[in-house]
C-alpha atoms as a PDB file:
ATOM      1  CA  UNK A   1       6.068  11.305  24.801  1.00  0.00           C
ATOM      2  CA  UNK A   2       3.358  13.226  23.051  1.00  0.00           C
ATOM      3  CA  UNK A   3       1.508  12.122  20.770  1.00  0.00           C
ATOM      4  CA  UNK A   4       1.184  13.882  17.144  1.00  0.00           C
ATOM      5  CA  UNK A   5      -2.502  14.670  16.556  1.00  0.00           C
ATOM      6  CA  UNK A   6      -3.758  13.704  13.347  1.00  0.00           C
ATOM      7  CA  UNK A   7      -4.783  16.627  10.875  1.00  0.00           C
ATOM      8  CA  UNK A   8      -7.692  19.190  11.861  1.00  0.00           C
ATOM      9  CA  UNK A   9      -8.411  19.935   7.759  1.00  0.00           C
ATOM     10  CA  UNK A  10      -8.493  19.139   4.623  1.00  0.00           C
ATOM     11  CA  UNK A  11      -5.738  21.620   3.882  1.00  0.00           C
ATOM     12  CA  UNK A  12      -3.915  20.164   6.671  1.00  0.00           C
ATOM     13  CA  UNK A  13      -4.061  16.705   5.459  1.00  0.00           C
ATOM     14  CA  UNK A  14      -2.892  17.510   1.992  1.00  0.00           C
ATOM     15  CA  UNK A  15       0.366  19.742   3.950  1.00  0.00           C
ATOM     16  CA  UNK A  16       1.133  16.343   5.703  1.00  0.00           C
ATOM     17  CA  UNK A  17       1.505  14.594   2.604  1.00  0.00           C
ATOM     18  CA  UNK A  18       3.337  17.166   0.517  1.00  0.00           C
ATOM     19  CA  UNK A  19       5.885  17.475   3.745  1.00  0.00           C
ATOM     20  CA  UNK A  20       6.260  14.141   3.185  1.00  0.00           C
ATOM     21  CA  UNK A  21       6.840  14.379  -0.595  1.00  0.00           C
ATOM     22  CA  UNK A  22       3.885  12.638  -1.361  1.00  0.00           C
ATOM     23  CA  UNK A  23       1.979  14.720  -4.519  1.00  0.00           C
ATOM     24  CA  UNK A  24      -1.712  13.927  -3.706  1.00  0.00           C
ATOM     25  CA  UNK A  25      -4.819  15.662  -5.512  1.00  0.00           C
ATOM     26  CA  UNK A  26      -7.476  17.271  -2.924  1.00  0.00           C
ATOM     27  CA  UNK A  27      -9.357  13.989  -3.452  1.00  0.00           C
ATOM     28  CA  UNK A  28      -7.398  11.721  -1.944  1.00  0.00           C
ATOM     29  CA  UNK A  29      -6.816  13.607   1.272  1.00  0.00           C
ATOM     30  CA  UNK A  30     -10.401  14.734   1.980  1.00  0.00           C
ATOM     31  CA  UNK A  31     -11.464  10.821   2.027  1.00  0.00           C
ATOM     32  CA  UNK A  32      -7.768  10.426   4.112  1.00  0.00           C
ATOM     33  CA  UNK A  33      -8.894  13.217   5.959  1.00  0.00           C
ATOM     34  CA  UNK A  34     -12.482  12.030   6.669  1.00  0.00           C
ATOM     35  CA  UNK A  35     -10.556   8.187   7.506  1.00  0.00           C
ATOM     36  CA  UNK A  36      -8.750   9.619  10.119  1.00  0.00           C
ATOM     37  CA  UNK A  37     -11.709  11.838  11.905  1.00  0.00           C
ATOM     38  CA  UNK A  38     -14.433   9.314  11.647  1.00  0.00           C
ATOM     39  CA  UNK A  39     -11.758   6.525  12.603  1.00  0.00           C
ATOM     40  CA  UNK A  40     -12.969   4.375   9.663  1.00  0.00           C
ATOM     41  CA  UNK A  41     -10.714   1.996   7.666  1.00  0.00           C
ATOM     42  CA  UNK A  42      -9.642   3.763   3.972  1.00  0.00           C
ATOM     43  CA  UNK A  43      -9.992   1.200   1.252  1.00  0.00           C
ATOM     44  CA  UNK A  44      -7.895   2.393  -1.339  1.00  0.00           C
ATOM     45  CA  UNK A  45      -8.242   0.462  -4.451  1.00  0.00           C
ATOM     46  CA  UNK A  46      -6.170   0.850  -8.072  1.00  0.00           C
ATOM     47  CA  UNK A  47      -4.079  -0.583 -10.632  1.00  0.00           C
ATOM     48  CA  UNK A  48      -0.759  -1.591  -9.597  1.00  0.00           C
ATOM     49  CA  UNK A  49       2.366   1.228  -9.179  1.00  0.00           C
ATOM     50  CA  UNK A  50      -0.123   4.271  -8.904  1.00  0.00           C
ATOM     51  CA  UNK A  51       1.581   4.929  -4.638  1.00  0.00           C
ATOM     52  CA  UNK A  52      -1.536   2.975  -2.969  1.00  0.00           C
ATOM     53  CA  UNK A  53       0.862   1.449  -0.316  1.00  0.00           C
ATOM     54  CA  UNK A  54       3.147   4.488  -0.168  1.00  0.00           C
ATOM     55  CA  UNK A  55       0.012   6.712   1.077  1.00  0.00           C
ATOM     56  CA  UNK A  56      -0.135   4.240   4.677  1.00  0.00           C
ATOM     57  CA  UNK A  57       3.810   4.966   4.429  1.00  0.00           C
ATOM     58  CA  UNK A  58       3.480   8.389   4.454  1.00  0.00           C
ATOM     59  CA  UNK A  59       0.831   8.722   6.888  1.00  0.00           C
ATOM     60  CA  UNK A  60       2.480   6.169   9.572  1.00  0.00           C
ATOM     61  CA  UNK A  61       5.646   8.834   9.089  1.00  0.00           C
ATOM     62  CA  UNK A  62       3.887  12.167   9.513  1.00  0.00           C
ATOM     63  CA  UNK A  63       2.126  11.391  12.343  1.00  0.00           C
ATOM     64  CA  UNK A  64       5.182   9.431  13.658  1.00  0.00           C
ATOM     65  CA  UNK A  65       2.989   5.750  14.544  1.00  0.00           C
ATOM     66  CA  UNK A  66       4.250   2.573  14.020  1.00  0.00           C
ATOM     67  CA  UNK A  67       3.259   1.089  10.583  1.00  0.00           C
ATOM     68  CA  UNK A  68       2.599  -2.488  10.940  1.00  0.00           C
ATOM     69  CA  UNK A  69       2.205  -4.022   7.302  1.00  0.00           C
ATOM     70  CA  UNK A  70       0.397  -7.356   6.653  1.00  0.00           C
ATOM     71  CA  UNK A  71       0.961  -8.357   3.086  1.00  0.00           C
ATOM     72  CA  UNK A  72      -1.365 -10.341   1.593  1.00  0.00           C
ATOM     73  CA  UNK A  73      -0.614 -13.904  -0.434  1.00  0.00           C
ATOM     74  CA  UNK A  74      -2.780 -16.564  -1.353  1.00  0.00           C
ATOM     75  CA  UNK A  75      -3.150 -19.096   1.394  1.00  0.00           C
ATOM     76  CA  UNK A  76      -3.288 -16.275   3.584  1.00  0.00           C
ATOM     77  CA  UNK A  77      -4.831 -17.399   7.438  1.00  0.00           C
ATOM     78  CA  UNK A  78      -5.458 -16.563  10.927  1.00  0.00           C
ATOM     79  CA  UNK A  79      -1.922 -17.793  12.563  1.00  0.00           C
ATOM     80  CA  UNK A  80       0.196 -15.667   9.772  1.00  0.00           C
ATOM     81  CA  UNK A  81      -2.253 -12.647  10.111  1.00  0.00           C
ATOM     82  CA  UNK A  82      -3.803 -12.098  13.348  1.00  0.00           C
ATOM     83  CA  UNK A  83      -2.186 -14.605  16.082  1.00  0.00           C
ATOM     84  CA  UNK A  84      -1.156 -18.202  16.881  1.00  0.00           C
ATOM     85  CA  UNK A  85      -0.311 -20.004  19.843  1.00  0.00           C
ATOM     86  CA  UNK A  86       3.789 -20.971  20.440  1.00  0.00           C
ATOM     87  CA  UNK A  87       3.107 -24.849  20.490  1.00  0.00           C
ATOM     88  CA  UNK A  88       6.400 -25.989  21.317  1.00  0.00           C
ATOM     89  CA  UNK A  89       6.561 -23.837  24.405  1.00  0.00           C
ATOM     90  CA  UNK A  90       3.281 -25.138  25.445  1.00  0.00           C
ATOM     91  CA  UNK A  91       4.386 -28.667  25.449  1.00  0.00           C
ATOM     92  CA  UNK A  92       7.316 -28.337  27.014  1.00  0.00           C
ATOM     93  CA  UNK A  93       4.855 -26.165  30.408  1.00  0.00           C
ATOM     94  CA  UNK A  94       3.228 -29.583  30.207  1.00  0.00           C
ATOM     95  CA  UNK A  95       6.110 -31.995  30.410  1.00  0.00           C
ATOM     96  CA  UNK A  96       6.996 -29.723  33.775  1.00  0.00           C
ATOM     97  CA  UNK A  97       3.776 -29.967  34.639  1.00  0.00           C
ATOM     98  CA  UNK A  98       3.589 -33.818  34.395  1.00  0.00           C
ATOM     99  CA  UNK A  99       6.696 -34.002  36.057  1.00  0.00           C
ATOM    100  CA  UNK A 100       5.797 -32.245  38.494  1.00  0.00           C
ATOM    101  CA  UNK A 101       2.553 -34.209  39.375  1.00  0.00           C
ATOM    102  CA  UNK A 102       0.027 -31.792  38.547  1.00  0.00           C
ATOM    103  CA  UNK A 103      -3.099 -33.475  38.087  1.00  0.00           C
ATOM    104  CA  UNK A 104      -5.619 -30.632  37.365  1.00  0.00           C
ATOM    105  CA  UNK A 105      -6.180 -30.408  33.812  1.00  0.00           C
ATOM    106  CA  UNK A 106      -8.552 -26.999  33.818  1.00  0.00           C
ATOM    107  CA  UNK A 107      -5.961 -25.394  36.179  1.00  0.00           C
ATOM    108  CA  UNK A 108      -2.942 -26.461  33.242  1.00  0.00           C
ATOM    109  CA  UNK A 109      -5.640 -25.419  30.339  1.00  0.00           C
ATOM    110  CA  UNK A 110      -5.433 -21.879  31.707  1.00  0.00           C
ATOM    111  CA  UNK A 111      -1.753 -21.806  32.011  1.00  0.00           C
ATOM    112  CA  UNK A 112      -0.949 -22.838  28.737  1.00  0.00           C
ATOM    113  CA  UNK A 113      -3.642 -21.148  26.912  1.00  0.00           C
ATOM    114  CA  UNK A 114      -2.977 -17.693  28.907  1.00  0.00           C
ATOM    115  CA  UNK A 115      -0.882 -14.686  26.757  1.00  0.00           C
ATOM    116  CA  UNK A 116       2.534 -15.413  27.939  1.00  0.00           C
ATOM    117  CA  UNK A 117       2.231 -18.780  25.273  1.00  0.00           C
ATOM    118  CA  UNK A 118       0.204 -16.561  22.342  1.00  0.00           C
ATOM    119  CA  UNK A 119       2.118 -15.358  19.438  1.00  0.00           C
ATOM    120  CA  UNK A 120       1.195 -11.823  18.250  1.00  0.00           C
ATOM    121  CA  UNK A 121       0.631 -11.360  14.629  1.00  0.00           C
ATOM    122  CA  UNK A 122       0.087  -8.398  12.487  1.00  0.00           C
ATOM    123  CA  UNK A 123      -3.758  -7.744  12.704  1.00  0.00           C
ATOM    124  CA  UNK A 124      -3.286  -8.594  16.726  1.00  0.00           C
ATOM    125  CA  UNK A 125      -0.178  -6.549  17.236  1.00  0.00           C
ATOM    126  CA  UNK A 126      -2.427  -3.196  15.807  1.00  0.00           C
ATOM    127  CA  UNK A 127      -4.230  -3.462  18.694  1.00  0.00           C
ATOM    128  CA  UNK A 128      -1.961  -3.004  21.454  1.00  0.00           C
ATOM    129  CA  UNK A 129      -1.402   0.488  22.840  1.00  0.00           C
ATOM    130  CA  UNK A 130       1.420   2.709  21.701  1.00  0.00           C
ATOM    131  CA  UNK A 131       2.816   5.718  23.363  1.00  0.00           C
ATOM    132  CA  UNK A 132       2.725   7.290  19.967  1.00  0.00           C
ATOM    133  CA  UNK A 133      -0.738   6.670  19.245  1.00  0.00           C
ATOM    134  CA  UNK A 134      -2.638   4.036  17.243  1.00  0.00           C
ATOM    135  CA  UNK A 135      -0.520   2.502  14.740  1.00  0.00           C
ATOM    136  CA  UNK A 136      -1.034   2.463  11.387  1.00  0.00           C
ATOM    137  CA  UNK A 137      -2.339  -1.089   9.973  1.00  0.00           C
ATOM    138  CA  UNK A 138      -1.430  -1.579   6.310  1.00  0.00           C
ATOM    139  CA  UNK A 139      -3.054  -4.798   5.054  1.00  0.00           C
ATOM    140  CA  UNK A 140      -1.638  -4.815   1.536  1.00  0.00           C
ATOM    141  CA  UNK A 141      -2.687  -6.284  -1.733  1.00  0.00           C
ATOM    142  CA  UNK A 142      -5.775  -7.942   0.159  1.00  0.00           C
ATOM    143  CA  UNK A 143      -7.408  -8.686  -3.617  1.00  0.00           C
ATOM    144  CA  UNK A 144      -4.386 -12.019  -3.152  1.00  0.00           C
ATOM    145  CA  UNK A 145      -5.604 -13.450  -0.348  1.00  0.00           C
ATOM    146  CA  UNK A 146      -8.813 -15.604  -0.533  1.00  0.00           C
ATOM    147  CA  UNK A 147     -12.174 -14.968  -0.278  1.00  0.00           C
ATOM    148  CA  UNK A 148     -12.051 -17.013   3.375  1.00  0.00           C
ATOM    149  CA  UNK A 149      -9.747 -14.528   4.771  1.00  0.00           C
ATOM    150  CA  UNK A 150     -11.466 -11.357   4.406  1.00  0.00           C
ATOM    151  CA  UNK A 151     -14.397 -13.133   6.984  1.00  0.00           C
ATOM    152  CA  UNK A 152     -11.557 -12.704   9.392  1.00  0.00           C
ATOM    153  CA  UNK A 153     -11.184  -9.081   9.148  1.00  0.00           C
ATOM    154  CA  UNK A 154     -14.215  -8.242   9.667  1.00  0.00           C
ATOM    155  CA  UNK A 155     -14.729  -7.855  13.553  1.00  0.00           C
ATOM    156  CA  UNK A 156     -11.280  -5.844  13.538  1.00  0.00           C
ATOM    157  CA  UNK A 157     -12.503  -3.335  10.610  1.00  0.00           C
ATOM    158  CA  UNK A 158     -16.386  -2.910  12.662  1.00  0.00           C
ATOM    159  CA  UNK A 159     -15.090  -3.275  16.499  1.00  0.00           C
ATOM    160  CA  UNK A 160     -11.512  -2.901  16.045  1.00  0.00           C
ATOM    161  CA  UNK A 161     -11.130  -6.303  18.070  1.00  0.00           C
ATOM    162  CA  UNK A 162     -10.325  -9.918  18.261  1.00  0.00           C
ATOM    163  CA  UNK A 163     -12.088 -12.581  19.451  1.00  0.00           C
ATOM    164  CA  UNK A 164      -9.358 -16.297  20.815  1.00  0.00           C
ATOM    165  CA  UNK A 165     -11.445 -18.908  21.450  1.00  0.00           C
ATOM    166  CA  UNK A 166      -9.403 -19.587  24.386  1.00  0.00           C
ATOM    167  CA  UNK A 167      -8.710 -16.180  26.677  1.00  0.00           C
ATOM    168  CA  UNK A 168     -11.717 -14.325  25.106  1.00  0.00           C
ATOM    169  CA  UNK A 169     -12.379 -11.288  22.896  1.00  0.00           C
ATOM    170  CA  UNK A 170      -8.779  -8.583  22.945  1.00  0.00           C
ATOM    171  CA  UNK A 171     -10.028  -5.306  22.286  1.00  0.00           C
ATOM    172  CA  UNK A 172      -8.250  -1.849  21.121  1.00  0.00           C
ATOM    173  CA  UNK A 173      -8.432   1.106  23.231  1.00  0.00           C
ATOM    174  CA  UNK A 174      -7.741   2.672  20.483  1.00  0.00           C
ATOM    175  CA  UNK A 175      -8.841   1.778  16.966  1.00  0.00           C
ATOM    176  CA  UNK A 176      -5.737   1.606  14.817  1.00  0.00           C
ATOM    177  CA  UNK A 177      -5.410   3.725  11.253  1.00  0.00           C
ATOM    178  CA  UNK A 178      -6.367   1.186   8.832  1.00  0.00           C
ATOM    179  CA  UNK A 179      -5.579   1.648   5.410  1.00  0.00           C
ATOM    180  CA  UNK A 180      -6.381  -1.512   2.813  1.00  0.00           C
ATOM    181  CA  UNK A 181      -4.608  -1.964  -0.604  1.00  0.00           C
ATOM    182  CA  UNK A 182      -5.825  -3.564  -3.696  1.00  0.00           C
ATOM    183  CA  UNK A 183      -4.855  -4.037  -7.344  1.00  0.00           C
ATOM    184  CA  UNK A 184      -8.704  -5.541  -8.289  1.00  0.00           C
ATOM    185  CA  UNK A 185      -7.337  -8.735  -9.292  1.00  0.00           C
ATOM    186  CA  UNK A 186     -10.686  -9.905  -8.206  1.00  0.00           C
ATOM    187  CA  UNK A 187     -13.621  -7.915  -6.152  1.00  0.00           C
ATOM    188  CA  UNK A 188     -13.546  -7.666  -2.707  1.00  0.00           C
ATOM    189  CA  UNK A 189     -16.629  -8.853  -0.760  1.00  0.00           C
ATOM    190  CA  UNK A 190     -18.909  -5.753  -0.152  1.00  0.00           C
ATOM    191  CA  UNK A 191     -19.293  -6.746   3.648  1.00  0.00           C
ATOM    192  CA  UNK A 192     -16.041  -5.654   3.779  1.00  0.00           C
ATOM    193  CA  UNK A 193     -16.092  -2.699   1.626  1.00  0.00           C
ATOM    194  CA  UNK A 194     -19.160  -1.341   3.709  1.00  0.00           C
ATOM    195  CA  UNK A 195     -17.048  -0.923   6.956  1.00  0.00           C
ATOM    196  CA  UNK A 196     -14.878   1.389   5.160  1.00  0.00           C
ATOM    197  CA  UNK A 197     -14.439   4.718   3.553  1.00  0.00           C
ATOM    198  CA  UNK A 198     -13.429   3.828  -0.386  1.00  0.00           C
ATOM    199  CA  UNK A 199     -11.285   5.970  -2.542  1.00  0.00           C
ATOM    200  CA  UNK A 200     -10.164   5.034  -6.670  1.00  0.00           C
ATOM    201  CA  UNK A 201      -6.375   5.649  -6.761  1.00  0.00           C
ATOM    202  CA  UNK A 202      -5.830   6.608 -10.624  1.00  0.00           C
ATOM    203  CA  UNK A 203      -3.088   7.358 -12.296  1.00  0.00           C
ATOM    204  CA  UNK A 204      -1.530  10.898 -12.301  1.00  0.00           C
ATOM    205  CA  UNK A 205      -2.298  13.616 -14.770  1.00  0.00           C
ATOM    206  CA  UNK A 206       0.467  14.560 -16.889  1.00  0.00           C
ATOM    207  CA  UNK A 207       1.040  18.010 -14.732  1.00  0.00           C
ATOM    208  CA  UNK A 208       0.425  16.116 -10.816  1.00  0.00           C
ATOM    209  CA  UNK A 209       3.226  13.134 -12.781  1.00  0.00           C
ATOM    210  CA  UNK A 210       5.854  15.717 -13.867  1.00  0.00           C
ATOM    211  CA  UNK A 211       5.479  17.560 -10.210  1.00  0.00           C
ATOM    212  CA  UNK A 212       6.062  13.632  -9.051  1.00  0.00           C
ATOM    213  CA  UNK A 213       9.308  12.895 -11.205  1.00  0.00           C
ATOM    214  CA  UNK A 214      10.619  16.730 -10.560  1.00  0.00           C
ATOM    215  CA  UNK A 215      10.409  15.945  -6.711  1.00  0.00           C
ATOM    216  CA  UNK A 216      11.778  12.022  -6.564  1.00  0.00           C
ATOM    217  CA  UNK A 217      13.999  12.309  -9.550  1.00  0.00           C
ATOM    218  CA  UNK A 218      15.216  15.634  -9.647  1.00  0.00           C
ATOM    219  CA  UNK A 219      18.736  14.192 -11.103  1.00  0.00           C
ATOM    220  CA  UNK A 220      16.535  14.468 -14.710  1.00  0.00           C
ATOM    221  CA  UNK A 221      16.543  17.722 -15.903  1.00  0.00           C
ATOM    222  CA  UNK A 222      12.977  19.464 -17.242  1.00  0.00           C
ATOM    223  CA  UNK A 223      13.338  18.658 -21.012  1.00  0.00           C
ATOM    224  CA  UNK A 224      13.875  14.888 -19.926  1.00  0.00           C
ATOM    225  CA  UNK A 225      11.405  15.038 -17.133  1.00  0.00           C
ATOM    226  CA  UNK A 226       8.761  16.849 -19.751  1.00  0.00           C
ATOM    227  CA  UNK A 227       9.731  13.864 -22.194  1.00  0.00           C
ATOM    228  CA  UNK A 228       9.314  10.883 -20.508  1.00  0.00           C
ATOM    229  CA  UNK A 229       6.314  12.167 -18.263  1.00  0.00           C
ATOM    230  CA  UNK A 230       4.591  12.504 -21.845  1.00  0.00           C
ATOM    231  CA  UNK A 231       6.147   9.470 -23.432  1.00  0.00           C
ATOM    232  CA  UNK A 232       4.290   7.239 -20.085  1.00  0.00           C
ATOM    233  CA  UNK A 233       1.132   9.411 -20.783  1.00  0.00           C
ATOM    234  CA  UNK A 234       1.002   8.631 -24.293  1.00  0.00           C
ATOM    235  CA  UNK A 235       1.369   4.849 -23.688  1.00  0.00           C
ATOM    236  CA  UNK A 236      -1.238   4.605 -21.008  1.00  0.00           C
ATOM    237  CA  UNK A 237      -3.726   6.447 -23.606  1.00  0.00           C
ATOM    238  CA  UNK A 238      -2.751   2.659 -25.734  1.00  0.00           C
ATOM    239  CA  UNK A 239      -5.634   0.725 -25.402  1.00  0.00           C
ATOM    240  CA  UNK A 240      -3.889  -2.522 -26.790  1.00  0.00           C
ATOM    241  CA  UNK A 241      -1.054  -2.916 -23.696  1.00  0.00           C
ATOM    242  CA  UNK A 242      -1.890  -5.568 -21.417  1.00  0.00           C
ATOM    243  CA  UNK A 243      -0.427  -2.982 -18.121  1.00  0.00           C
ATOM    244  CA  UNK A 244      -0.187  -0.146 -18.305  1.00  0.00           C
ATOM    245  CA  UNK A 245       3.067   1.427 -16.564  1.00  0.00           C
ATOM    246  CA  UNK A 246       2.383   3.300 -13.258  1.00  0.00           C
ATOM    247  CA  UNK A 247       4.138   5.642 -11.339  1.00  0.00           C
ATOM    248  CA  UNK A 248       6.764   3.803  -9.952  1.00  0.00           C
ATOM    249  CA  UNK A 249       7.448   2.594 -13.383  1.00  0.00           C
ATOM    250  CA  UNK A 250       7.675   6.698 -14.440  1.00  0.00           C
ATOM    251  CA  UNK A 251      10.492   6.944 -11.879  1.00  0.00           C
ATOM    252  CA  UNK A 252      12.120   3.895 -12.091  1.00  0.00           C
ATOM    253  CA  UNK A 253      12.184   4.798 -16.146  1.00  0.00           C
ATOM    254  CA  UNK A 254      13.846   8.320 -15.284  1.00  0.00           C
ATOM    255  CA  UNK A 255      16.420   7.520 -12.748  1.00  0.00           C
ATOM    256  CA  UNK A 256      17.392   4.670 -15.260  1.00  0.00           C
ATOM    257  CA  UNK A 257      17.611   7.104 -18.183  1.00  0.00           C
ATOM    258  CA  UNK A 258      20.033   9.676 -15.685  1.00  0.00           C
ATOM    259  CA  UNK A 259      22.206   6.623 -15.140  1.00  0.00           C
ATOM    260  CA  UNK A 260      23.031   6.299 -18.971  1.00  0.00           C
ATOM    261  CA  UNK A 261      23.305   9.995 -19.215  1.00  0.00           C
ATOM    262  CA  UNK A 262      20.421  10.681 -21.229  1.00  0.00           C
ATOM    263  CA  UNK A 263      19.247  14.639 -21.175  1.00  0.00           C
ATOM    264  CA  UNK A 264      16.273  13.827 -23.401  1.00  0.00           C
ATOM    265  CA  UNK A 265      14.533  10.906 -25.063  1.00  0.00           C
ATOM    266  CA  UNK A 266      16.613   8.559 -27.758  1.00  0.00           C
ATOM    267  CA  UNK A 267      15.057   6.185 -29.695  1.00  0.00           C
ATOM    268  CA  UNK A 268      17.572   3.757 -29.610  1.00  0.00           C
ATOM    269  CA  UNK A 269      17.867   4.068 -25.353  1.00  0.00           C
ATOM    270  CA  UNK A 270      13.716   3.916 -25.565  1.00  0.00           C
ATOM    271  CA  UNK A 271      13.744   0.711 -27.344  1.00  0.00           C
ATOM    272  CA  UNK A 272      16.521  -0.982 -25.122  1.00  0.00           C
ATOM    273  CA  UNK A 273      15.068   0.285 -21.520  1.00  0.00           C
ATOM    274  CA  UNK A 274      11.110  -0.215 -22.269  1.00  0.00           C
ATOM    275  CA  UNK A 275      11.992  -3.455 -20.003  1.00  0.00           C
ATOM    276  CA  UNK A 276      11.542  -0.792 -17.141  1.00  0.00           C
ATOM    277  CA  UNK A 277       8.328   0.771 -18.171  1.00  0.00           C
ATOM    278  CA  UNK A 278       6.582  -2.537 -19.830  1.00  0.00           C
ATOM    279  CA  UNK A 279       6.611  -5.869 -17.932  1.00  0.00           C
ATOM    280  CA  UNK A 280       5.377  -8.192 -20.523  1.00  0.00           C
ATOM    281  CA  UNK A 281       7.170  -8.939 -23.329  1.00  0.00           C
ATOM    282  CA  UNK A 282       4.382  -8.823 -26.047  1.00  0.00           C
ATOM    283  CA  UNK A 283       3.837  -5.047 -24.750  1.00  0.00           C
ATOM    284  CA  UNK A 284       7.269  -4.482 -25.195  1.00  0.00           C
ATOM    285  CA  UNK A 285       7.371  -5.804 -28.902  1.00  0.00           C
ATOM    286  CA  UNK A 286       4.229  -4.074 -29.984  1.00  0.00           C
ATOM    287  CA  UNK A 287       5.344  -1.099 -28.973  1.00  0.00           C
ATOM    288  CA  UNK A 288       9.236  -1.364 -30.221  1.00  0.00           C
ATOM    289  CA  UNK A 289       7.343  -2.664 -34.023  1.00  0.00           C
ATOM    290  CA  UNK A 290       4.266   0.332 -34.469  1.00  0.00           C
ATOM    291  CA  UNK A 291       4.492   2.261 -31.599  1.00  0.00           C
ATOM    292  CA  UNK A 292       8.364   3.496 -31.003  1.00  0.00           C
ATOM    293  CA  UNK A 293       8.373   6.081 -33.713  1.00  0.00           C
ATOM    294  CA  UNK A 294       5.511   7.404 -33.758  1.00  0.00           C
ATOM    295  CA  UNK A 295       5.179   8.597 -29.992  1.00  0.00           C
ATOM    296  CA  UNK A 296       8.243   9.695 -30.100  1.00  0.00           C
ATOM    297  CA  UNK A 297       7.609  11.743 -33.201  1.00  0.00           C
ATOM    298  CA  UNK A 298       4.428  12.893 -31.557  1.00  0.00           C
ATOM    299  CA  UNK A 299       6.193  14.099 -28.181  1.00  0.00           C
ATOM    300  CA  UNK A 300       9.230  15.977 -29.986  1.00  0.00           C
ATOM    301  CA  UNK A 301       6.957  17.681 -32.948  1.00  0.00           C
ATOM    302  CA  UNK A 302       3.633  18.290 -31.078  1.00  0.00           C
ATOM    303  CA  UNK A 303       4.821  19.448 -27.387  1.00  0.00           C
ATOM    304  CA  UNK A 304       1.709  21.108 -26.390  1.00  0.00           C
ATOM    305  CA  UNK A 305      -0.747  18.173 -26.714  1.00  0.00           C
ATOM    306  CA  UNK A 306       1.803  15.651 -26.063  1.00  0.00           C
ATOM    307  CA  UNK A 307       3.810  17.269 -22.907  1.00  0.00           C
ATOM    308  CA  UNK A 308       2.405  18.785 -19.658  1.00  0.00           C
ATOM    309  CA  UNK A 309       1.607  22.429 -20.024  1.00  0.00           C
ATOM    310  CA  UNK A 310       2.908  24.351 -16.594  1.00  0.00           C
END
């Protein structure tokens, strides 16, 4: 099997992820671009929704590698992420052991502590050859693991390795693609940061968002598509919101509006769906008390500051 090379431009990299349906900005794929060439983990950091994750989807599919995801949680450690040994296995080799009178401890050490007993986990599993290539290692949302974890990363992101006590120090052949999410809950340490390439993932522009909904929610037609790209725009410029909707919010929004029918923006279907756009409720109720009317008045009477100009 052969494997697919990873893109020789710029241009190239940006044609990979519009084949994919993936509307980037020449930003992001000159630092995806520059990832992939210099073999360097891309830290992608941004507020949650803006398509951090789906960019290490996209990639893992146009280049056809396995994508091995590690999502991150608090409490987060080495025998979820990276590897653990299977314990119960490795009593019962020593009850056969015992029973059959083996007396040499260091001899039964090395059997039970050899691969055959060690579970592969996530971080570990990226390491292995593929026929396909390098994988593609997403560690996701690493801002909700703790501090403590991100120590562990740190010989796979520099050496692209791990080091088991017991068998010694398992090393790619290969480095894998790693790509690192996070929503900035809290600040990753810059140790970390400094073994990677960074790039800000921001939300869309009005135009790059309406090419977005046209292309994964093409059941809206253009005057709904124009209306609720600039409705989203409008209350992302609010500076009172606690969050802000993001893209997947945009799309959610529009394929719910195409389920009720709606071929443009009605202030009554506004006010009962903002539950898809706004996920806390006193976002919701500022906006359905002061905010409704008005940006709705703004989007149908002033089109060309309100809606994207194309």
């Amino acid at each position: 099997m052969t494997m697919t090379p990873v893109p020789g431009s710029i241009d190239d990299t940006l044609a990979l992820l519009q084949n994919a349906n993936y509307v980037a900005d020449r930003s992001l794929a000159t630092v995806l671009y520059l990832a992939l060439k210099m073999q360097r983990p891309l830290f992608l950091e941004g507020e949650a929704g803006v398509g951090k994750t789906e960019i290490a989807k996209v990639l893992a599919a146009g280049l056809n590698r396995k994508l091995i995801r590690l999502q991150c949680y608090e409490g987060l450690d080495v025998s979820t992420a990276v590897y653990e040994w299977n314990y119960p296995a490795q009593m019962v080799e020593i009850r056969i052991a015992e029973a059959a009178g083996q007396t040499d401890r260091t001899e039964l050490a090395s059997d039970i502590f050899s691969e055959r007993f060690l579970v592969k986990r996530p971080v570990l599993e990226a390491l292995e050859p593929d026929l396909n290539g390098p994988p593609v290692l997403l560690i996701d949302e690493l801002d909700r693991a703790d501090e403590a974890f991100e120590a562990f990363l740190l010989e796979v992101l520099s050496d692209s390795q791990v080091t088991i006590p017991e068998i010694g120090t398992i090393r790619a052949d290969q480095p894998p693609i790693v790509i690192i999410t996070t929503n900035r809950t809290r600040e990753i340490h810059d140790a970390l940061k400094r073994r990677c390439l960074y790039h800000w993932v921001d939300y869309p522009s009005a135009e790059r968002e309406l090419d977005i909904v046209r292309l994964k929610a093409p059941q809206a037609g253009e005057t709904l598509s124009r209306e609720i790209v600039a409705f989203v725009q409008a209350l992302r410029a609010q500076d009172d919101l606690f969050k802000a909707p993001g893209v997947a919010e945009t799309l959610d929004w529009a394929t719910a509006l195409c389920e009720l029918d709606q071929i443009a923006l009605d202030p009554a279907v506004v006010s009962d769906t903002l539950g898809v756009l706004l996920k806390y409720q006193d976002d919701i109720a500022r906006v359905q008390a002061s905010e409704l009317t008005r940006l709705l008045e703004q989007i149908k009477t002033k089109p060309d500051e309100t809606q994207p100009n194309l």
